[in-house]
C-alpha atoms as a PDB file:
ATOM      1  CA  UNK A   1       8.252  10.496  16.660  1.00  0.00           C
ATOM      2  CA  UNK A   2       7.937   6.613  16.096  1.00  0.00           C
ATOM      3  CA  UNK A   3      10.372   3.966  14.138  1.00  0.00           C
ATOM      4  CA  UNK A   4      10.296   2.247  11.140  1.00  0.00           C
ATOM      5  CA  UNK A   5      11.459  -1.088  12.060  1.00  0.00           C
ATOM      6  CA  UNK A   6      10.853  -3.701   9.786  1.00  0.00           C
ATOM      7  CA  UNK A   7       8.184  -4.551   6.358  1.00  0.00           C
ATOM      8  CA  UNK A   8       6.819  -8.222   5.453  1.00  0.00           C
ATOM      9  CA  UNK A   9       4.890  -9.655   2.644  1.00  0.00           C
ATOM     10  CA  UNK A  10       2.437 -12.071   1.521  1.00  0.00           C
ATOM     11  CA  UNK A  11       1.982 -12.901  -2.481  1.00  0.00           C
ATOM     12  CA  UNK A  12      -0.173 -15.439  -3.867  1.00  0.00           C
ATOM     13  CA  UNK A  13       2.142 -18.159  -5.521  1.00  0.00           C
ATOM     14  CA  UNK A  14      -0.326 -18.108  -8.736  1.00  0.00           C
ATOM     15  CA  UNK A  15       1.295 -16.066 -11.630  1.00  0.00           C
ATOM     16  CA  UNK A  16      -1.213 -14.135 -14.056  1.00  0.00           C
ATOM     17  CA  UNK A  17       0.865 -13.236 -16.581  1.00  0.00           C
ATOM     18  CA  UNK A  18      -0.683 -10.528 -19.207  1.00  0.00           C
ATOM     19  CA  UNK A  19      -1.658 -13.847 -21.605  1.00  0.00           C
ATOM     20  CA  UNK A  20      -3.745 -15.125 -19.031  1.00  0.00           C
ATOM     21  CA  UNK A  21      -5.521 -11.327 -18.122  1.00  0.00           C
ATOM     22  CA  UNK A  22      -5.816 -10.898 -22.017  1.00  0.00           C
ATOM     23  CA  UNK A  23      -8.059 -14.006 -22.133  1.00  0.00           C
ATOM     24  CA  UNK A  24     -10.175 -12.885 -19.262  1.00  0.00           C
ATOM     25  CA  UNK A  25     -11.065  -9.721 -20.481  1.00  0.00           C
ATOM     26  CA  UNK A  26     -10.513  -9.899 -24.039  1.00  0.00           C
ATOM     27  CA  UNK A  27      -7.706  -6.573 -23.837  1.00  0.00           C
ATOM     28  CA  UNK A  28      -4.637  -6.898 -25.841  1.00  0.00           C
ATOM     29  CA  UNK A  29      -1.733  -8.455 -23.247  1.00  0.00           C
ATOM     30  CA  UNK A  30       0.671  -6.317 -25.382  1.00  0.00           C
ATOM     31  CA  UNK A  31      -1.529  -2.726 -24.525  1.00  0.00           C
ATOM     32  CA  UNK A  32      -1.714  -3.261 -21.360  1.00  0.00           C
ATOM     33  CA  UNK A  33       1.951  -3.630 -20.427  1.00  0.00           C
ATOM     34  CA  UNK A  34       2.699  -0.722 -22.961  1.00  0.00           C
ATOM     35  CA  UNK A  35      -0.636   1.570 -20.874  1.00  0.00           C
ATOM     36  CA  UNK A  36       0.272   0.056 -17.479  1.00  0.00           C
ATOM     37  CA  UNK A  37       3.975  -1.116 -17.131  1.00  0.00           C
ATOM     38  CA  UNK A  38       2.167  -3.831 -15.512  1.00  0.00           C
ATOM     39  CA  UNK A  39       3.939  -7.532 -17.524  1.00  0.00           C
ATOM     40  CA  UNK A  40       1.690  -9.979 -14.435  1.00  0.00           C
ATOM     41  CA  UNK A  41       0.068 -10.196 -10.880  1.00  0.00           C
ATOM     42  CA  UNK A  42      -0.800 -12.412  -8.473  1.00  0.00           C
ATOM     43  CA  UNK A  43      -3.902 -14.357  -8.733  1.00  0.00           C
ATOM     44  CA  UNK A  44      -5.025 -15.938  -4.997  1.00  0.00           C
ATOM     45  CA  UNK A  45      -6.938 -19.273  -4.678  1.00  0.00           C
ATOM     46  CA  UNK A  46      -9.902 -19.802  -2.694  1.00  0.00           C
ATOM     47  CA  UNK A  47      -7.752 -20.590   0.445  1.00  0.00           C
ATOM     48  CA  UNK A  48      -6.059 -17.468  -0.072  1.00  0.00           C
ATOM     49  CA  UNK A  49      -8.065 -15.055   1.892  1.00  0.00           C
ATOM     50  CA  UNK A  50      -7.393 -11.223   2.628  1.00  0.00           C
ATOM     51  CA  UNK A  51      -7.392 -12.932   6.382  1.00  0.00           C
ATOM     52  CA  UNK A  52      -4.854 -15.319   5.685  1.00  0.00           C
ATOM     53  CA  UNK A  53      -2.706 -13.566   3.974  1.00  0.00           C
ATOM     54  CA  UNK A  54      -2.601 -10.481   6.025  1.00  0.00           C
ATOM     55  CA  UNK A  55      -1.476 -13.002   8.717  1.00  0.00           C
ATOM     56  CA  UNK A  56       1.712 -14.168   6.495  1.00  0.00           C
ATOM     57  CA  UNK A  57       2.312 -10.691   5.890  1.00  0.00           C
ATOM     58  CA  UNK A  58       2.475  -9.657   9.729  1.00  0.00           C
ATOM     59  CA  UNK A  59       4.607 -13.190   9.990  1.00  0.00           C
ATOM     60  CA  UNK A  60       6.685 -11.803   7.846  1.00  0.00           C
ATOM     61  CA  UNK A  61       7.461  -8.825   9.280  1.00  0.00           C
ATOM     62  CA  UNK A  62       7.482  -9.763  12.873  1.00  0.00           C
ATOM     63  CA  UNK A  63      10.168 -12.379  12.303  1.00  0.00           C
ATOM     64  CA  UNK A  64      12.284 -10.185  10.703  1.00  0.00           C
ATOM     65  CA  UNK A  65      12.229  -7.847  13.294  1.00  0.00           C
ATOM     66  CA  UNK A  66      12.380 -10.217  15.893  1.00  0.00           C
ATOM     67  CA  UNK A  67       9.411  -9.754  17.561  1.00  0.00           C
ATOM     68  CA  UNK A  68       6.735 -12.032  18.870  1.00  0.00           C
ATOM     69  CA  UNK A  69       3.154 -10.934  18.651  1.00  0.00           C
ATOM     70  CA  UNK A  70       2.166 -11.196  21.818  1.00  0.00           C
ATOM     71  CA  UNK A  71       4.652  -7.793  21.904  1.00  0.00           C
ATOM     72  CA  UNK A  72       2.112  -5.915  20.080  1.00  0.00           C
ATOM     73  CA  UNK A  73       0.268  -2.789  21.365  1.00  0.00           C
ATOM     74  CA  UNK A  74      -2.066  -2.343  18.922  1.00  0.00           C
ATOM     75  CA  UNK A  75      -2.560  -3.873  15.050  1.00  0.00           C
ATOM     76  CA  UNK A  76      -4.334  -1.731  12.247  1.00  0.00           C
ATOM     77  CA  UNK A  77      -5.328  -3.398   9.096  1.00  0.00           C
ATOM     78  CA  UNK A  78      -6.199  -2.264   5.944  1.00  0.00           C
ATOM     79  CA  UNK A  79      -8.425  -3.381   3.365  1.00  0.00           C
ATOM     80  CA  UNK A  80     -10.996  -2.370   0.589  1.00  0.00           C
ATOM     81  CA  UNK A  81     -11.786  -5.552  -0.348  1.00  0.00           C
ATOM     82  CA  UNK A  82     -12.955  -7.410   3.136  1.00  0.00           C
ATOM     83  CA  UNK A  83     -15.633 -10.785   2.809  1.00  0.00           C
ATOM     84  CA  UNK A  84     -18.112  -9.306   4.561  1.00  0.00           C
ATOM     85  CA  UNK A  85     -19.483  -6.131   5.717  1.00  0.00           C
ATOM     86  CA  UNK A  86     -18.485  -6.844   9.441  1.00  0.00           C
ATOM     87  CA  UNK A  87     -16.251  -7.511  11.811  1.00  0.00           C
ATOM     88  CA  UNK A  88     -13.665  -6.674   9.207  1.00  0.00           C
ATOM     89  CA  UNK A  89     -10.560  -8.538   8.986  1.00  0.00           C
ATOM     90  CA  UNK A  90      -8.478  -6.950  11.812  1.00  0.00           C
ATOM     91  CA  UNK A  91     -10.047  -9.059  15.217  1.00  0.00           C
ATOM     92  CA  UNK A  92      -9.768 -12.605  12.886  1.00  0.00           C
ATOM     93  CA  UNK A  93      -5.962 -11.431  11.604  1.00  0.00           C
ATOM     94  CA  UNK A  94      -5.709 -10.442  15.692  1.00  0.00           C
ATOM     95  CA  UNK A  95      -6.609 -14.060  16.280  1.00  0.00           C
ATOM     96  CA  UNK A  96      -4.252 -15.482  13.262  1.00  0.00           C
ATOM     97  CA  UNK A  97      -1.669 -14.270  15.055  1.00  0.00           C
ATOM     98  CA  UNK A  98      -2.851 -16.127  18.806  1.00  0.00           C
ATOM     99  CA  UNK A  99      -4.107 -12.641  20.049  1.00  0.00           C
ATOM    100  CA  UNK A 100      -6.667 -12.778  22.130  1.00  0.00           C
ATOM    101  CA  UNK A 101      -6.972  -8.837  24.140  1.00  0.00           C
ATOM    102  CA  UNK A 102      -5.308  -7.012  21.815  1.00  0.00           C
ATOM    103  CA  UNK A 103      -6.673  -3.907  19.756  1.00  0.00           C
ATOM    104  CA  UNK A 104      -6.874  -4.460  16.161  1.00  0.00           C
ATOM    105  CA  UNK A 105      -8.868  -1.874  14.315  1.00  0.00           C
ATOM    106  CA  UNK A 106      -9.839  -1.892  10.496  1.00  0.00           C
ATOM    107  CA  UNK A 107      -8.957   1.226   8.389  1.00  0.00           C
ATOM    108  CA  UNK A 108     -11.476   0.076   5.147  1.00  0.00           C
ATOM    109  CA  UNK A 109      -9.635   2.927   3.190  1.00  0.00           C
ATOM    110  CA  UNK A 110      -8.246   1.428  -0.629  1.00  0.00           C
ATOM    111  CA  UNK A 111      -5.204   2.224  -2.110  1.00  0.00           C
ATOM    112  CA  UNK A 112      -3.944   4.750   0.952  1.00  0.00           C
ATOM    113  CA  UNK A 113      -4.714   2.878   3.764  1.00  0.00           C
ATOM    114  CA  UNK A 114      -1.237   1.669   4.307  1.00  0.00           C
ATOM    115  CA  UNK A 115      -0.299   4.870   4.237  1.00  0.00           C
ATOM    116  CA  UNK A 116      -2.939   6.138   6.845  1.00  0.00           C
ATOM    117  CA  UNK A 117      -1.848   3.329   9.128  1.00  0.00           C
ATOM    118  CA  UNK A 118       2.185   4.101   9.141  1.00  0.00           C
ATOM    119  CA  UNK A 119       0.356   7.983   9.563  1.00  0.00           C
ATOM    120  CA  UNK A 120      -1.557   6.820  12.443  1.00  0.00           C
ATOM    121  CA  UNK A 121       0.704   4.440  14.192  1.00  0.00           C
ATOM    122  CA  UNK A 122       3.258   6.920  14.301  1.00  0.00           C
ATOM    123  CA  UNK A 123       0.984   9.483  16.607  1.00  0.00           C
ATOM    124  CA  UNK A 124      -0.127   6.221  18.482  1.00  0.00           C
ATOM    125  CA  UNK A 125       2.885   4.467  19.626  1.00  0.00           C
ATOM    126  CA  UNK A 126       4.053   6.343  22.289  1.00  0.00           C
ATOM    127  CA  UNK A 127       0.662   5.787  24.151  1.00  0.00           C
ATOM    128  CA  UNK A 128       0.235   1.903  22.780  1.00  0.00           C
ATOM    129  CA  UNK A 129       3.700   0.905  21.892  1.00  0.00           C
ATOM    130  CA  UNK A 130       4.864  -1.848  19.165  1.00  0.00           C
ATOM    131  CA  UNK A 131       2.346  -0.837  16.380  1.00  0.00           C
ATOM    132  CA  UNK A 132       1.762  -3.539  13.429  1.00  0.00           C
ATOM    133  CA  UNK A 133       0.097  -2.264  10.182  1.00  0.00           C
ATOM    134  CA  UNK A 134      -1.018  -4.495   7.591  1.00  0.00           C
ATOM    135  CA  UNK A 135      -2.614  -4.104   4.544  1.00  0.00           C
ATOM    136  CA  UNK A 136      -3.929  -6.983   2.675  1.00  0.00           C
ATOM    137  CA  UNK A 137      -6.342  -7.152  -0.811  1.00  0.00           C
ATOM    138  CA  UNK A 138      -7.920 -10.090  -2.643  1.00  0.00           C
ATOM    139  CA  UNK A 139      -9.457  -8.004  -6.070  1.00  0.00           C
ATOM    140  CA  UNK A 140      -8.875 -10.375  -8.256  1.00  0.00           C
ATOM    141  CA  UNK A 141     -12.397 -12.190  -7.520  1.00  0.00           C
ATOM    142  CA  UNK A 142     -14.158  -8.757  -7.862  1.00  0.00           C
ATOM    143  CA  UNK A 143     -12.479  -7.448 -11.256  1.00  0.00           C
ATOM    144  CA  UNK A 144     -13.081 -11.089 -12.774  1.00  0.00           C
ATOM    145  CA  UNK A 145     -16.534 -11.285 -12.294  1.00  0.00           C
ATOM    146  CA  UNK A 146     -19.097 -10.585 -14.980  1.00  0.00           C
ATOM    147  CA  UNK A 147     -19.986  -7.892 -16.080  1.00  0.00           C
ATOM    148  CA  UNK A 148     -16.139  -7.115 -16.402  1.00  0.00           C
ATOM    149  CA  UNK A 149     -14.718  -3.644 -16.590  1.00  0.00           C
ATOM    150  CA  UNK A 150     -11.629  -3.846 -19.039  1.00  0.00           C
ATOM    151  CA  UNK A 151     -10.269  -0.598 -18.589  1.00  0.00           C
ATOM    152  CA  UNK A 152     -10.011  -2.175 -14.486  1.00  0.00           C
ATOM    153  CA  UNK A 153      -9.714  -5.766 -14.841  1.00  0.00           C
ATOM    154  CA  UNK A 154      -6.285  -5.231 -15.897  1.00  0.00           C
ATOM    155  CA  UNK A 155      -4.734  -3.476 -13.817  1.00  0.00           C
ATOM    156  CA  UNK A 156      -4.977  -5.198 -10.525  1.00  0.00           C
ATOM    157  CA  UNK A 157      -3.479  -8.072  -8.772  1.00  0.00           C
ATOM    158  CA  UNK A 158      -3.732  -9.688  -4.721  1.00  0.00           C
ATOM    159  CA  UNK A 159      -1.496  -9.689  -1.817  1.00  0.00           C
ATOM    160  CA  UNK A 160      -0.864  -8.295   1.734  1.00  0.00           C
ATOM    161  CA  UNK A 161       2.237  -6.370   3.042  1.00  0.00           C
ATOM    162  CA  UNK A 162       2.737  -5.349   6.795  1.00  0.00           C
ATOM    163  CA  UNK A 163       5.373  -2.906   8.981  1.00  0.00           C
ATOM    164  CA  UNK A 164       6.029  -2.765  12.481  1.00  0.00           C
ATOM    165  CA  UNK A 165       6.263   0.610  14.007  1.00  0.00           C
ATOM    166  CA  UNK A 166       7.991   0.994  17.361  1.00  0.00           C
ATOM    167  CA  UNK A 167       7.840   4.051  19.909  1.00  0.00           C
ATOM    168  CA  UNK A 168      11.904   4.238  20.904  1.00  0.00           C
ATOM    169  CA  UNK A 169      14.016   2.224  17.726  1.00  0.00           C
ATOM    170  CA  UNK A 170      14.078   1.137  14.437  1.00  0.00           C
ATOM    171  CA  UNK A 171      15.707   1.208  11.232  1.00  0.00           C
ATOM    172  CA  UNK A 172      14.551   4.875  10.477  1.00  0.00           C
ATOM    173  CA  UNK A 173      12.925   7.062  12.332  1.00  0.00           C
ATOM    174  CA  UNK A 174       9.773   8.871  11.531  1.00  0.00           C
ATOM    175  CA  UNK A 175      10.267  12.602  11.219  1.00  0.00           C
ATOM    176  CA  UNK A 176       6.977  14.136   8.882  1.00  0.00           C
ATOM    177  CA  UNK A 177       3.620  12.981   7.495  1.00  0.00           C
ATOM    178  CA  UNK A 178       0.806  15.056   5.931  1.00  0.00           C
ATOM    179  CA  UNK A 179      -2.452  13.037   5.351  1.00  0.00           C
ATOM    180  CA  UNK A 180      -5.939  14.506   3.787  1.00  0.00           C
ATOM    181  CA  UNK A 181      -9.287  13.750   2.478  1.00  0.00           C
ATOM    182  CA  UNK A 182     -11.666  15.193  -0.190  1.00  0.00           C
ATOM    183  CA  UNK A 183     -14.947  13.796  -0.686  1.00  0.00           C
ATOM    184  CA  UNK A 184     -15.598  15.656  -3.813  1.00  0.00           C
ATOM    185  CA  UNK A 185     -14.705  13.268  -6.303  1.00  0.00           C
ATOM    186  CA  UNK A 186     -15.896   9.909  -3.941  1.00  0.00           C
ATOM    187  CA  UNK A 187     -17.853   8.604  -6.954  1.00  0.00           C
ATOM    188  CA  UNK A 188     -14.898   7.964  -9.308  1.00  0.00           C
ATOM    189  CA  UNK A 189     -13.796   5.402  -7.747  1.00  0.00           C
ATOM    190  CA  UNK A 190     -15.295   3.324  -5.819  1.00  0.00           C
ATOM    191  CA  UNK A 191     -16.811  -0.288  -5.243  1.00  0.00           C
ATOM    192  CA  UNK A 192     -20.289  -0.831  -4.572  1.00  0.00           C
ATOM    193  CA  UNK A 193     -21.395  -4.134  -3.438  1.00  0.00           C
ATOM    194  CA  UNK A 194     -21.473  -6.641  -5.559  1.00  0.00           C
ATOM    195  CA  UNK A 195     -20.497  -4.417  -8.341  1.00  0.00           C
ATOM    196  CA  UNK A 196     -17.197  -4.075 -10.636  1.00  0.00           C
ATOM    197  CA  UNK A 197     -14.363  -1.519  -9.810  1.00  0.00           C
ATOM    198  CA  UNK A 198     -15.589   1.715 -11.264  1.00  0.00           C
ATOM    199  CA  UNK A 199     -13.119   4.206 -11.811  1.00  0.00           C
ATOM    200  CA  UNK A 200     -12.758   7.413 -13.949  1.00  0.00           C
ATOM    201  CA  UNK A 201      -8.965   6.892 -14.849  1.00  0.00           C
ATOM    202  CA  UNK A 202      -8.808  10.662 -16.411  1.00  0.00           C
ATOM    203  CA  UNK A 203     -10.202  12.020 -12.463  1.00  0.00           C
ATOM    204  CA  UNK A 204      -7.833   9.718 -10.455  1.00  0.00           C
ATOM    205  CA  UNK A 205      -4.323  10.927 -12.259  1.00  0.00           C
ATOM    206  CA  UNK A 206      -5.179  14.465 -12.478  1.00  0.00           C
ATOM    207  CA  UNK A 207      -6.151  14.888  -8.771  1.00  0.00           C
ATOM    208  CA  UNK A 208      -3.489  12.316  -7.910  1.00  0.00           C
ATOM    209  CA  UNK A 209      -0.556  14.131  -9.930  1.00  0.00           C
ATOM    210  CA  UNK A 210      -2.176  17.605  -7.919  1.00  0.00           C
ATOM    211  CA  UNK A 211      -2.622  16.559  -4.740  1.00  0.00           C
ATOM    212  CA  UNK A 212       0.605  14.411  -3.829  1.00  0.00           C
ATOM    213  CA  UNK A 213       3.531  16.606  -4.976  1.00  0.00           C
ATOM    214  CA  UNK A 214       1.811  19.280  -2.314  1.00  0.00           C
ATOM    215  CA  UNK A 215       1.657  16.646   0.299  1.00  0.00           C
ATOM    216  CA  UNK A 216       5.511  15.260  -0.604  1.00  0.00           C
ATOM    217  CA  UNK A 217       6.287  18.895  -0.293  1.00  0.00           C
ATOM    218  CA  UNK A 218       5.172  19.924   3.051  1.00  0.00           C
ATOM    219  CA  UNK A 219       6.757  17.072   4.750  1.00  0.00           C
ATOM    220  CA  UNK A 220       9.945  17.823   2.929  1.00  0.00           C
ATOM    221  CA  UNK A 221       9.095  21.507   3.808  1.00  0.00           C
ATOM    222  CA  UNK A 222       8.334  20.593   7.735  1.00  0.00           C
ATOM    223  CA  UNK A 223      11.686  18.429   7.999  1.00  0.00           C
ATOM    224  CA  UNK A 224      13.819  21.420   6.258  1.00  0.00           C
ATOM    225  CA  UNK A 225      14.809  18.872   3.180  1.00  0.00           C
ATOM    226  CA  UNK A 226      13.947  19.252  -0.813  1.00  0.00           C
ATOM    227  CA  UNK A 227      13.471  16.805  -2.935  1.00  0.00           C
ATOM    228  CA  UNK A 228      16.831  16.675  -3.943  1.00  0.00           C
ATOM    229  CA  UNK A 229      17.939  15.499  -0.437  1.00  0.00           C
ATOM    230  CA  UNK A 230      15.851  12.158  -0.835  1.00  0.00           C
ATOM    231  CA  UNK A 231      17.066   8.952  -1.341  1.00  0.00           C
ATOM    232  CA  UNK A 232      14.054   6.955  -2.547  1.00  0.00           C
ATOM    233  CA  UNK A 233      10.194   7.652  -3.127  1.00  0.00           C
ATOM    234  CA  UNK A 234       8.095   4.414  -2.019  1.00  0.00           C
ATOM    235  CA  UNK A 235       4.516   4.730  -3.524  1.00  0.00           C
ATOM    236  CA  UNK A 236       1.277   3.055  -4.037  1.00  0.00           C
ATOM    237  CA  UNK A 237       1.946   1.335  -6.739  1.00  0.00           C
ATOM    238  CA  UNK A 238      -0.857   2.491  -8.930  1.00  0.00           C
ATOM    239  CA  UNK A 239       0.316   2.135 -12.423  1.00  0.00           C
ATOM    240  CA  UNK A 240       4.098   2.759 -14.267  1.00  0.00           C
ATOM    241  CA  UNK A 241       2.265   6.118 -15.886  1.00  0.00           C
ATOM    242  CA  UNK A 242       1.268   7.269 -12.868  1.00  0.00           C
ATOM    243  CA  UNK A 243       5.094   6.803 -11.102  1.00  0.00           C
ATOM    244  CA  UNK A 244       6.192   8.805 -14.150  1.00  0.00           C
ATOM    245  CA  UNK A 245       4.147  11.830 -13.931  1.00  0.00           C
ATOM    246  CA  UNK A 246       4.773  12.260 -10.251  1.00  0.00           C
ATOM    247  CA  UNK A 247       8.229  11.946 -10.771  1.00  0.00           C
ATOM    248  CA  UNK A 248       8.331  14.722 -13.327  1.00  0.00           C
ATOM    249  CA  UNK A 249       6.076  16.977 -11.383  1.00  0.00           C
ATOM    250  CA  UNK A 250       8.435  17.145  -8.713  1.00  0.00           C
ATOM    251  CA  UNK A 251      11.696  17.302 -11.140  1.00  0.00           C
ATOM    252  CA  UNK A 252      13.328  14.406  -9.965  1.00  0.00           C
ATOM    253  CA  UNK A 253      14.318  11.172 -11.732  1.00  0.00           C
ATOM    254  CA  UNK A 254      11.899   8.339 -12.272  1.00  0.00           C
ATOM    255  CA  UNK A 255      14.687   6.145 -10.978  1.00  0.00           C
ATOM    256  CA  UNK A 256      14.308   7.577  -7.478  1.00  0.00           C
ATOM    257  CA  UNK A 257      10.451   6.234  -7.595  1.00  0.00           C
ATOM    258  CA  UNK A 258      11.019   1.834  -6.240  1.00  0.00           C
ATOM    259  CA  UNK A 259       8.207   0.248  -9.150  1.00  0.00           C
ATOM    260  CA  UNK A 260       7.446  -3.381  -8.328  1.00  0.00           C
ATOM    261  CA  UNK A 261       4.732  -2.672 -10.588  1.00  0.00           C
ATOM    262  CA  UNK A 262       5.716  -5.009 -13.687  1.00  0.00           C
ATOM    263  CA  UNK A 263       5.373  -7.780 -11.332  1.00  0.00           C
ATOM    264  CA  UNK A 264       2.647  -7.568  -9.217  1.00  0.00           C
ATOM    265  CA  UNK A 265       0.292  -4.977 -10.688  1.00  0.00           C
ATOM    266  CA  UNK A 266      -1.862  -2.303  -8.479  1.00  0.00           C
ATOM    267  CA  UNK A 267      -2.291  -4.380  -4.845  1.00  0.00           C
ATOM    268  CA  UNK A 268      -4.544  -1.701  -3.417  1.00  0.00           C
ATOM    269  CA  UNK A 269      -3.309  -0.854  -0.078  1.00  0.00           C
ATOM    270  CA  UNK A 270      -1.171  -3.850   0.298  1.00  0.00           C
ATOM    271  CA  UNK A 271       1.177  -2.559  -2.215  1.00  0.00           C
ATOM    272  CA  UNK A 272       2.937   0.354  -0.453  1.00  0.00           C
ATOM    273  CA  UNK A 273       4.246  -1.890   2.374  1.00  0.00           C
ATOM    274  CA  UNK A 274       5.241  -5.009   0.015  1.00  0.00           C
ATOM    275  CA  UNK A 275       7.028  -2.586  -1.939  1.00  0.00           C
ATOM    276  CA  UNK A 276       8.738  -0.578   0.955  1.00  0.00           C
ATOM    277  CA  UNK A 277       9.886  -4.488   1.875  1.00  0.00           C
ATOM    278  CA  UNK A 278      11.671  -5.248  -1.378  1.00  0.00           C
ATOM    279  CA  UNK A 279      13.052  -1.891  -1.463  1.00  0.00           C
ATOM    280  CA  UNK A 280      14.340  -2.542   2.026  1.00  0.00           C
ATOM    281  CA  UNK A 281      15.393  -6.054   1.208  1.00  0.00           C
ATOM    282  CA  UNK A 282      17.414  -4.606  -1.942  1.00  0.00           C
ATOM    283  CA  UNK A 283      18.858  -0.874  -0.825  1.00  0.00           C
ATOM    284  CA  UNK A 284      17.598   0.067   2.561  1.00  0.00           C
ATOM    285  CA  UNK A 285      17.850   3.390   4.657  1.00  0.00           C
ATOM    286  CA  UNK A 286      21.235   4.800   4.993  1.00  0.00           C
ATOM    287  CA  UNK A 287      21.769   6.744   8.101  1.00  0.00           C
ATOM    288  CA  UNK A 288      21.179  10.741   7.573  1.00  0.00           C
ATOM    289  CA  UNK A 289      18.973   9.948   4.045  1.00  0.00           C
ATOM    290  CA  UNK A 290      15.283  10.901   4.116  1.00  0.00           C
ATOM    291  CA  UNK A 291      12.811   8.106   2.204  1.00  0.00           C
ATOM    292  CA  UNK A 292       9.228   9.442   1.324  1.00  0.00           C
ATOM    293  CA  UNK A 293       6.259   7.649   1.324  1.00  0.00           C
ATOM    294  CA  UNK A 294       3.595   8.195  -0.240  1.00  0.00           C
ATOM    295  CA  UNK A 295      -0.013   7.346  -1.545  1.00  0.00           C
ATOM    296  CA  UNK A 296      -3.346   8.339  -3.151  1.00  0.00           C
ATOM    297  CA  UNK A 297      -6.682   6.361  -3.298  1.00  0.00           C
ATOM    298  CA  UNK A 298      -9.993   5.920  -3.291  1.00  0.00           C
ATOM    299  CA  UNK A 299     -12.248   8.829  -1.058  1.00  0.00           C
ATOM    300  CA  UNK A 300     -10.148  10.807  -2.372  1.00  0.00           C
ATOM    301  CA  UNK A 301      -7.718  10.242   0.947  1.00  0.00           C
ATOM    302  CA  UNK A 302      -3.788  10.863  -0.120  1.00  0.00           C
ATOM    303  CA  UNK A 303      -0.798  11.734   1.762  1.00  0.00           C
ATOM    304  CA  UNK A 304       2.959  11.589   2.327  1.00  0.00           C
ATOM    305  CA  UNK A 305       5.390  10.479   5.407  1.00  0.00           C
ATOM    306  CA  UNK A 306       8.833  10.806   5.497  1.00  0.00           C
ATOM    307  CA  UNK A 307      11.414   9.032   7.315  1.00  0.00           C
ATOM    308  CA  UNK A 308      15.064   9.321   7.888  1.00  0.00           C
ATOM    309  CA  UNK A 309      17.193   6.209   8.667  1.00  0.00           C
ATOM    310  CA  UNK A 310      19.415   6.363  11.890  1.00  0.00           C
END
C-alpha cells in the first residue's frame, strides 16, 4: 500500500457569485443556493486553461511536499473537459512542469477521475514510484454557451487540484479502495461535442446515493472499520443535497462530510483533491483515524478509498 503525502490547488481568481450566474441563465440566484448549497464559483479567463492550471495545481502540491518534479515516476491527469480531442492535457502539463521522459497518462473520466487516479496510483507506485495525480476542469465555457441548460449552468464552476502519492511515506497511508463502472445509464450524463452538459439530475442521485454507500462500505468492511470509526468523508463535491443524502444513508452526521461546495460549486474531477487540500490545510489526518474518499460521475464510474494517517 502507497502514501498520501500531500494535495495542491489551482482556482481561478474570478468570483461568480450567484448574481452574476442568475444573469447568465436567467435562474433565480436565491433557488439555486437554496437547490444547490452552491452561494459562487470560479469563473477562468481565456489564459486560464485546464493546462495551466493543472500545472499550478501540481506546483502546489509538489512544494508542499517538498518535492521537485523531476522526482516523479509517473503523472495521471484528469479531465472531462480537455481543448481538443488529442493529446490530452497530461504530456503538455508533463512539459509545464520541465518534464521531458516522463509518463503522464490522461484518465478523460468526469467527476471520479480524481478518484480513479489516487485508485490507480496506489497499485502503481511500488513499480513507478512518486505518483502525481491531477485533476483539472475549465466548464464554465461549455455550460455558458448557447443553447444554455439551466438546470446545469448553475451548478458548475473551474479549477484543478493535485496529490502526490508515494510508495514508502506520507501523511496517511493507503489501506482500501473499491472502484466500478456501469455503462447502463452512460447517456444521462454526458457531453457531446460541442453540445451543453446533459444530465438527468433524478438518474445521477438515485444511482449515486445506491452505489457509493456499498462502495464506502466494503472498504470500511476490507480494513475491519465502520463508519463510526471515521474521521472525515472527502467527496466529489457534487451538490450540498447530494452530501446530505449520502450522509444519511450511511447514518452518520452531515458534519463528518468536508463541503467546499458554497464556494466553488461542482469542479468536476478537480474538486475531490482541492477539497481533500483545504480539509488537510484546516484538520488533517490524525494518526490511527481512517478518512474516506469518495466519488461518483459520469459513465457511471464511482468508488471509495480509504486511508489512515500514520
Amino acid at each position: 500500500m502507497a502514501f498520501l503525502v500531500a494535495f495542491g490547488s489551482c482556482l481561478p481568481s474570478h468570483v461568480a457569485g450567484n448574481a452574476e450566474v442568475s444573469a447568465l441563465t436567467g435562474v433565480d440566484a436565491a433557488w439555486i443556493e437554496r437547490v444547490s448549497g452552491i452561494a459562487e464559483r470560479r469563473f477562468a479567463c481565456d489564459e486560464e486553461t485546464v493546462v495551466s492550471m493543472a500545472v499550478g495545481a501540481a506546483r502546489d502540491c509538489l512544494a508542499r511536499a517538498g518535492v521537485d518534479a523531476t522526482a516523479l515516476g509517473l503523472i495521471l491527469v484528469s479531465s472531462g473537459t480537455s481543448e481538443r480531442r488529442f493529446p490530452g492535457p497530461a504530456a503538455a502539463v508533463a512539459a509545464g512542469l520541465g518534464l521531458t521522459s516522463t509518463p503522464a497518462i490522461d484518465l478523460p473520466l468526469a467527476s471520479a477521475g480524481s478518484l480513479a487516479g489516487l485508485a490507480l496510483a496506489d497499485r502503481l507506485a511500488p513499480a513507478y514510484g512518486k505518483v502525481l495525480i491531477v485533476a483539472s476542469e475549465k466548464l464554465s465555457p461549455i455550460f455558458t454557451r448557447p443553447p444554455i441548460n439551466q438546470t446545469t449552468a448553475v451548478l458548475f464552476g473551474d479549477g484543478a487540484g493535485a496529490c502526490l502519492i508515494d510508495p514508502d511515506q506520507g501523511a496517511a497511508r493507503i489501506v482500501a479502495s473499491d472502484f466500478h463502472t456501469d455503462g447502463t445509464f452512460a447517456g444521462d450524463l454526458r457531453l457531446e461535442f460541442e453540445g451543453p452538459i446533459e444530465m438527468n439530475g433524478r438518474t445521477v442521485i438515485l444511482q449515486a446515493t445506491r452505489k457509493l454507500p456499498r462502495a464506502i462500505s466494503a472498504v470500511l468492511e476490507r480494513s475491519g472499520r465502520t463508519v463510526q470509526d471515521v474521521g472525515a468523508f472527502l467527496l466529489h463535491q457534487a451538490n450540498q443535497n447530494l452530501l446530505d443524502r449520502l450522509a444519511a444513508a450511511l447514518g452518520v452526521q452531515p458534519a463528518l462530510f468536508y463541503s467546499n461546495i458554497r464556494r466553488y460549486g461542482n469542479t468536476s474531477s478537480a474538486s475531490l483533491l482541492i477539497a481533500a487540500k483545504e480539509w488537510l490545510d484546516e484538520v488533517g489526518f490524525e494518526s490511527g483515524v481512517p478518512v474516506v474518499f469518495a466519488a461518483f460521475g459520469a459513465g457511471f464510474h464511482w468508488g471509495a478509498l480509504l486511508a489512515e494517517g500514520v
